[in-house]
N, C-alpha and C. Protein backbone atom coordinates (compact mmCIF):
# COMPACT_ATOMS: atom_id res chain seq x y z
N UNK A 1 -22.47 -4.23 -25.04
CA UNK A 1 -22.20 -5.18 -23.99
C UNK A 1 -22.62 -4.57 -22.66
N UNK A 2 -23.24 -5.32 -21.76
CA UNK A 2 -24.07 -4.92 -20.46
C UNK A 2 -22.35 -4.93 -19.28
N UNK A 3 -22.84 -4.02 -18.26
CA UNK A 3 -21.79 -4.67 -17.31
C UNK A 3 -22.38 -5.58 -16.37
N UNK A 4 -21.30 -6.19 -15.77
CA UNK A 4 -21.38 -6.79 -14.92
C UNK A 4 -21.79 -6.71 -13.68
N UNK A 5 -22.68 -6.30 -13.50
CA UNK A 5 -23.17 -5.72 -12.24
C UNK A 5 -22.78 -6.26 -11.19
N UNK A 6 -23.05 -7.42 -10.63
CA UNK A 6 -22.72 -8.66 -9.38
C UNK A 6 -21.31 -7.83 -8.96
N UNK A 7 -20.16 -7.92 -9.92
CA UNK A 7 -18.88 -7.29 -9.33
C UNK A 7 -18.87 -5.82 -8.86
N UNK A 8 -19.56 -4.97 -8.81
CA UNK A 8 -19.88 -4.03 -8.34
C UNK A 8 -19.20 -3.82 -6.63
N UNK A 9 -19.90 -5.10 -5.61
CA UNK A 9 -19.35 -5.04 -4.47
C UNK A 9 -17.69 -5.24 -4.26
N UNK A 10 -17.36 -6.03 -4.87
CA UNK A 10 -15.64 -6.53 -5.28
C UNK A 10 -15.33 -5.66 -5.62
N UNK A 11 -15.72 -5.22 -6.86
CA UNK A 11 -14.86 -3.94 -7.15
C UNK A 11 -14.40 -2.74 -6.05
N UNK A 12 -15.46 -1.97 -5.28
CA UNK A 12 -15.00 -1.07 -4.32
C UNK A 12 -14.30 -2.12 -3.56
N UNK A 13 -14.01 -2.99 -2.75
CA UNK A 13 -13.39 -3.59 -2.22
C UNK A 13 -11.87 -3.45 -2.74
N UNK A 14 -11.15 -3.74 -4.01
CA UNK A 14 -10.53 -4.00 -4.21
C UNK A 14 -9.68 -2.22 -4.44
N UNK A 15 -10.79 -1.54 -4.82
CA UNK A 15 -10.38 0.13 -4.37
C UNK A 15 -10.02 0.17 -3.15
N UNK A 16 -10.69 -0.19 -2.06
CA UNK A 16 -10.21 0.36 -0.66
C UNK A 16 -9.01 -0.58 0.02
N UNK A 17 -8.90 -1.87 -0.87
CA UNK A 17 -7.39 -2.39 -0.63
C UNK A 17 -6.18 -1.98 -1.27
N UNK A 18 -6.63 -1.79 -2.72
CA UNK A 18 -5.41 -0.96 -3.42
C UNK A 18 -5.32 0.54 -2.88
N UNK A 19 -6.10 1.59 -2.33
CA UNK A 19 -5.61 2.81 -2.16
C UNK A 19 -4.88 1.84 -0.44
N UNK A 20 -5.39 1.28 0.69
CA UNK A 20 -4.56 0.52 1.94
C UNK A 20 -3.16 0.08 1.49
N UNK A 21 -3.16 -0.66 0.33
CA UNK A 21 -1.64 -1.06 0.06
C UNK A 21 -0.83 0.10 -0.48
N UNK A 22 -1.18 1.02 -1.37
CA UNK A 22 -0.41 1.78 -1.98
C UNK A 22 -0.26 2.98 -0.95
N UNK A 23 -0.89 3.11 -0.19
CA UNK A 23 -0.25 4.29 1.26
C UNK A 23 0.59 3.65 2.28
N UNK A 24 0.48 2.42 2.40
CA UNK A 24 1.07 1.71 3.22
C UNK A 24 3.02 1.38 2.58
N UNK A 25 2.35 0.92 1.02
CA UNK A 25 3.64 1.02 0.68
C UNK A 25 4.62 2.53 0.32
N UNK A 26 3.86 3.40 0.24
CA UNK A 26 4.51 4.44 -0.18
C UNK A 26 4.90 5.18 1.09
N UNK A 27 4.28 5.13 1.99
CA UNK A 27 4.75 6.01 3.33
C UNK A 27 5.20 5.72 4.67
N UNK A 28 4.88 3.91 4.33
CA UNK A 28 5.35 3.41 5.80
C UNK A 28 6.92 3.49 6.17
N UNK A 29 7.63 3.57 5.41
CA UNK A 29 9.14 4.10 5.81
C UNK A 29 9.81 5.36 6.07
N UNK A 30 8.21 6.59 5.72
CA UNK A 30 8.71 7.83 6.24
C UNK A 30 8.27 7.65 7.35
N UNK A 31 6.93 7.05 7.57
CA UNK A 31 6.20 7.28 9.05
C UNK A 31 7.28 6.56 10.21
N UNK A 32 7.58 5.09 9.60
CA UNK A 32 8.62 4.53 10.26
C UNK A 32 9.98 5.20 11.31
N UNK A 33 10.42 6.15 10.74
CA UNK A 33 11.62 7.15 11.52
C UNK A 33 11.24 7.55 12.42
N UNK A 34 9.87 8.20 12.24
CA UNK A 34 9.49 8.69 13.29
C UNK A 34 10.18 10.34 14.05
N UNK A 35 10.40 11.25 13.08
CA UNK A 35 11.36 12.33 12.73
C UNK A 35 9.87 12.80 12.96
N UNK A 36 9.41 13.50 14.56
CA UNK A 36 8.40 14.13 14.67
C UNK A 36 8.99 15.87 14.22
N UNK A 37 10.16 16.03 13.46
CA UNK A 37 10.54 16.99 13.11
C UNK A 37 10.03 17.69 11.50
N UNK A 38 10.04 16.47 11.15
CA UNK A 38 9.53 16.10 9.41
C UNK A 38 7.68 16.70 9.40
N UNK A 39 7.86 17.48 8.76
CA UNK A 39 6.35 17.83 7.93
C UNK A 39 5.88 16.45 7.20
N UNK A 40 6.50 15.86 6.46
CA UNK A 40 6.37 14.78 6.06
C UNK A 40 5.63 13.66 6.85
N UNK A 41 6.67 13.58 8.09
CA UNK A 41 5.88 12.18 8.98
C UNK A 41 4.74 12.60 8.90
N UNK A 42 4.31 13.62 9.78
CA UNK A 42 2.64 13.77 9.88
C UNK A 42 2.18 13.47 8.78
N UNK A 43 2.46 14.01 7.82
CA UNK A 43 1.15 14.37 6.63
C UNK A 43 1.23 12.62 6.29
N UNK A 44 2.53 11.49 6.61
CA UNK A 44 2.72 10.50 6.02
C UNK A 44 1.40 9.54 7.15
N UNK A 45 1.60 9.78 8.56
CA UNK A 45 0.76 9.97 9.83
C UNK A 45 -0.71 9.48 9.38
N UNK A 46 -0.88 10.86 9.18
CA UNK A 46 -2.51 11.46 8.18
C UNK A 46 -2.84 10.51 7.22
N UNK A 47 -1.85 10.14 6.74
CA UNK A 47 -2.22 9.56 5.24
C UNK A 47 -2.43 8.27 5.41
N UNK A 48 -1.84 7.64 6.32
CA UNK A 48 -2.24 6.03 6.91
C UNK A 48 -3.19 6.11 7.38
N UNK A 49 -3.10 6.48 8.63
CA UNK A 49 -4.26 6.70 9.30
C UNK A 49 -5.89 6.96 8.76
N UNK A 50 -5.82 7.73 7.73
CA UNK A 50 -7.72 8.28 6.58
C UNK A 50 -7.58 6.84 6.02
N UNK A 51 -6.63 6.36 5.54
CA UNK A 51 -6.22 4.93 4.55
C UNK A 51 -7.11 3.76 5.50
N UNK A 52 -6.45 3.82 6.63
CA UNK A 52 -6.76 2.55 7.68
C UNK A 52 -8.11 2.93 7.77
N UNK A 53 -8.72 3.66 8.45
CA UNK A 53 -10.31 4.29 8.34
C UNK A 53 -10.86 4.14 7.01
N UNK A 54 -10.37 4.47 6.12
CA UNK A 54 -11.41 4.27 4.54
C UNK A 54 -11.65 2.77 5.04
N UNK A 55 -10.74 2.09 5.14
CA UNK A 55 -11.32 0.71 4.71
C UNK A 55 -11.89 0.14 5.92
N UNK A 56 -11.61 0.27 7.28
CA UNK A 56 -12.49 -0.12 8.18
C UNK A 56 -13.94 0.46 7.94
N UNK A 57 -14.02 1.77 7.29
CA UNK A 57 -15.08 2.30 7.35
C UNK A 57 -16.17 1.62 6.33
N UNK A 58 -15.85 0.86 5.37
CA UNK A 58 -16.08 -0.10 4.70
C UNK A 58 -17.41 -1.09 5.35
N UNK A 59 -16.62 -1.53 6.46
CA UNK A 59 -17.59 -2.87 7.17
C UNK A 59 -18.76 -1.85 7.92
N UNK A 60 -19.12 -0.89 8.16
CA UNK A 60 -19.56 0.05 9.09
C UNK A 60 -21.01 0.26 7.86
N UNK A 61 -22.17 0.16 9.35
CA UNK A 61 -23.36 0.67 8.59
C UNK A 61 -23.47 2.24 7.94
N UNK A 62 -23.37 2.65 8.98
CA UNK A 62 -23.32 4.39 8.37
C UNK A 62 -21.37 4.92 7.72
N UNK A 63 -21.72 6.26 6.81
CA UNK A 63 -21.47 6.25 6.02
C UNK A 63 -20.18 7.33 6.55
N UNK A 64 -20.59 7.70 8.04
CA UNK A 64 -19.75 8.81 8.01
C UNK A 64 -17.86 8.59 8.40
N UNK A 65 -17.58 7.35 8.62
CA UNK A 65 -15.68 7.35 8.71
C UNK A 65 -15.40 6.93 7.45
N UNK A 66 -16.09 6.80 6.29
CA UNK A 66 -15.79 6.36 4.97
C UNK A 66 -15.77 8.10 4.62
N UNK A 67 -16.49 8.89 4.66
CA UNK A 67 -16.69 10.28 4.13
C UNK A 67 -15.57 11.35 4.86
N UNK A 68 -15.08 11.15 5.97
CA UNK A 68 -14.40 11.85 6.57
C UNK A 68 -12.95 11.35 6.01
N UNK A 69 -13.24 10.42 6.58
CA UNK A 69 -11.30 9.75 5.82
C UNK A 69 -11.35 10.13 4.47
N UNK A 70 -12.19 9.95 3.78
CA UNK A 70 -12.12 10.89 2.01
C UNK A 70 -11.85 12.22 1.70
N UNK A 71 -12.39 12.98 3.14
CA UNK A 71 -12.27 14.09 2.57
C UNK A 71 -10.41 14.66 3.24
N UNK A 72 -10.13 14.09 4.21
CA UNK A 72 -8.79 13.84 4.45
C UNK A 72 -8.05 13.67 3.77
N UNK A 73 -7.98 11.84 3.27
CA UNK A 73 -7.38 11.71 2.06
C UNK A 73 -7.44 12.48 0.59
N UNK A 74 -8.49 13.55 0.14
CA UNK A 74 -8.56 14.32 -0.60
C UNK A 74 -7.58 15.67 -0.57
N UNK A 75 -7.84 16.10 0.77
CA UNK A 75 -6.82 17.39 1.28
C UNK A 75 -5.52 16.84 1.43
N UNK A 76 -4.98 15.45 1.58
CA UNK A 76 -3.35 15.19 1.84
C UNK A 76 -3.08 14.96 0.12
N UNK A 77 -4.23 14.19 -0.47
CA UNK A 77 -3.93 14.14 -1.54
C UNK A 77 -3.56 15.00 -2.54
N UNK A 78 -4.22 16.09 -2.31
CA UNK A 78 -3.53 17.73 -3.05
C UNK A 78 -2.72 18.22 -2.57
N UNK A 79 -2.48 18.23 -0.93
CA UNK A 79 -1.10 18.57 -0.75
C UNK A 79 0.37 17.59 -1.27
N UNK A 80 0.13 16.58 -1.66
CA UNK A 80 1.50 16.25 -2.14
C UNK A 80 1.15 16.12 -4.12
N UNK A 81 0.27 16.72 -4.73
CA UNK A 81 0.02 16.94 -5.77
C UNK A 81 0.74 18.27 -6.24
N UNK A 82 0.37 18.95 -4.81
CA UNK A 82 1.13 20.40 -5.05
C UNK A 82 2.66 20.23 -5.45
N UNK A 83 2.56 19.47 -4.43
CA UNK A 83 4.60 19.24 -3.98
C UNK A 83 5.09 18.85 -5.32
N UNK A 84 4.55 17.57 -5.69
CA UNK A 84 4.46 17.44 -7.29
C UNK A 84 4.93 17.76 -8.78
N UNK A 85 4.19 19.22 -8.19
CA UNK A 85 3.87 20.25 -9.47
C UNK A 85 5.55 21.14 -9.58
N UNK A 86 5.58 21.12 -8.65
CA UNK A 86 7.06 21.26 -9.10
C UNK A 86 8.16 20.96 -9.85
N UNK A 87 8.37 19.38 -9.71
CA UNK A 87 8.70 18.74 -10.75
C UNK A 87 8.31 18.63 -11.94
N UNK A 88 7.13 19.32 -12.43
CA UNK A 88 6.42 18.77 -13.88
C UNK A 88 5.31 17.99 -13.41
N UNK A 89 4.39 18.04 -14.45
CA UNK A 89 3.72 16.90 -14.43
C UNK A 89 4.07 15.79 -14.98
N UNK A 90 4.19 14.46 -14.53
CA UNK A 90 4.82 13.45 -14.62
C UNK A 90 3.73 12.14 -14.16
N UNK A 91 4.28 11.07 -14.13
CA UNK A 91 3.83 9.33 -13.60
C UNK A 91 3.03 9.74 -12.37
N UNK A 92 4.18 10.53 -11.16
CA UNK A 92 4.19 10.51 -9.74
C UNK A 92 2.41 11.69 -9.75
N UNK A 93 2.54 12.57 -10.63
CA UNK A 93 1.19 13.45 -10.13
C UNK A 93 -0.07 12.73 -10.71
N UNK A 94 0.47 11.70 -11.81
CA UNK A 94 -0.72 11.11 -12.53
C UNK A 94 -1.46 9.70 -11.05
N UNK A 95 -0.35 9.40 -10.50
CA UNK A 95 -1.02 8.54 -9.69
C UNK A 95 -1.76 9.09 -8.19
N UNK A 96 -1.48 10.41 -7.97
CA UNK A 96 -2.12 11.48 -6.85
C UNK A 96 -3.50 11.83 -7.77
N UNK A 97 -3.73 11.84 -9.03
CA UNK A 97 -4.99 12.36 -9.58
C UNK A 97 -5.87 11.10 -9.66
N UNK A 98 -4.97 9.79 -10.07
CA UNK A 98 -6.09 8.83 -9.59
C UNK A 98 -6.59 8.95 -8.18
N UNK A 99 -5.77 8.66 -7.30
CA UNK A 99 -6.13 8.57 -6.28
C UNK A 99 -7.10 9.35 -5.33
N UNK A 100 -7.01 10.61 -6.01
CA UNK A 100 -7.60 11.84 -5.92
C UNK A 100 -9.28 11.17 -6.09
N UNK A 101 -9.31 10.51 -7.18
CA UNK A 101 -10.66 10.41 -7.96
C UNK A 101 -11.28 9.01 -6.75
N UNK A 102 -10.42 8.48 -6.65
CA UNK A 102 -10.62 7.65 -5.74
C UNK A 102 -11.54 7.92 -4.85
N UNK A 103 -10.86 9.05 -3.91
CA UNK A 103 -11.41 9.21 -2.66
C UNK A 103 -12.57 10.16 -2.94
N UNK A 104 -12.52 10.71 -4.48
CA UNK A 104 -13.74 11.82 -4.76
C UNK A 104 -14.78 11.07 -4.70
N UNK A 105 -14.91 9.98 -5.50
CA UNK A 105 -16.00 8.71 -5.57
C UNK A 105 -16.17 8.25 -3.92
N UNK A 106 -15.69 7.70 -2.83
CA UNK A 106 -15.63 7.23 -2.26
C UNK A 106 -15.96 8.69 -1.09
N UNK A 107 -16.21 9.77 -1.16
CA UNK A 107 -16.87 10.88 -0.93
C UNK A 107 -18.58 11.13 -0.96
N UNK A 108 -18.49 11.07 -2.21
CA UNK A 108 -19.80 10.65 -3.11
C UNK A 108 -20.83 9.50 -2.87
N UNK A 109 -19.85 8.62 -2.85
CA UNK A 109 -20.81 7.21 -2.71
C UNK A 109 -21.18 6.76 -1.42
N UNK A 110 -20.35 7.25 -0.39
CA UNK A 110 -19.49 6.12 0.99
C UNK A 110 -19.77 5.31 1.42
N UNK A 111 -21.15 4.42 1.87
CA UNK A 111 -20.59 3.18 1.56
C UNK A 111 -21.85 2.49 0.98
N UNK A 112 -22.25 2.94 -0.46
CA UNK A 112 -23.01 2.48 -1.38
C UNK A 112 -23.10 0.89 -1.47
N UNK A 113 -24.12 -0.23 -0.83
CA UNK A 113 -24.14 -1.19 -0.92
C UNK A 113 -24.55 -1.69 -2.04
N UNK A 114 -25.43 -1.05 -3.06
CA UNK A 114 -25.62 -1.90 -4.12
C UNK A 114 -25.25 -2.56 -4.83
């Protein structure tokens, strides 16, 4: 069976909305406090912020706020992989290794129109 090629553009689309929703939902209530005391806020900060840029970086001819916010989101992404590892490997590190792959592709590609 051939793929579907045509969905190709949708598809990354729907990557750079699902990694936007899933940082948004996972950190907007640490960033929220606003506890500029918290290691956390920042890195939570960081992590919106590469998020909001991946996907603006999206509409953008050149390639480079799609590649930078990746490699951001790559380095926050191992830092709370680390944090992680503590607990075991579990659900919570399996969804930091997707995400991981995410932004590895989206590194790789950045903003591959074909």
């Amino acid at each position: 069976m051939k793929p579907i090629k045509t969905l190709f553009p949708l598809s990354i689309w729907l990557m750079r909305l699902a990694v936007l929703f899933f940082v948004i939902m996972s950190y907007w209530e640490t960033f929220a406090f606003f506890n500029f005391k918290s290691v956390l806020f920042y890195v939570s900060f960081i992590f919106i912020l590469s998020a909001i840029f991946l996907f603006i970086g999206g509409f953008l001819k050149k390639d480079r706020l799609t590649v930078i916010s990746s490699i951001v989101l790559i380095l926050v992404t191992g830092y709370h992989a680390f944090l992680n590892m503590k607990s075991g490997i579990d659900h919570n590190f399996a969804v930091f290794v997707v995400l991981g792959s995410i932004f590895v592709y989206f590194l790789a590609t950045g903003n591959n129109r074909k």
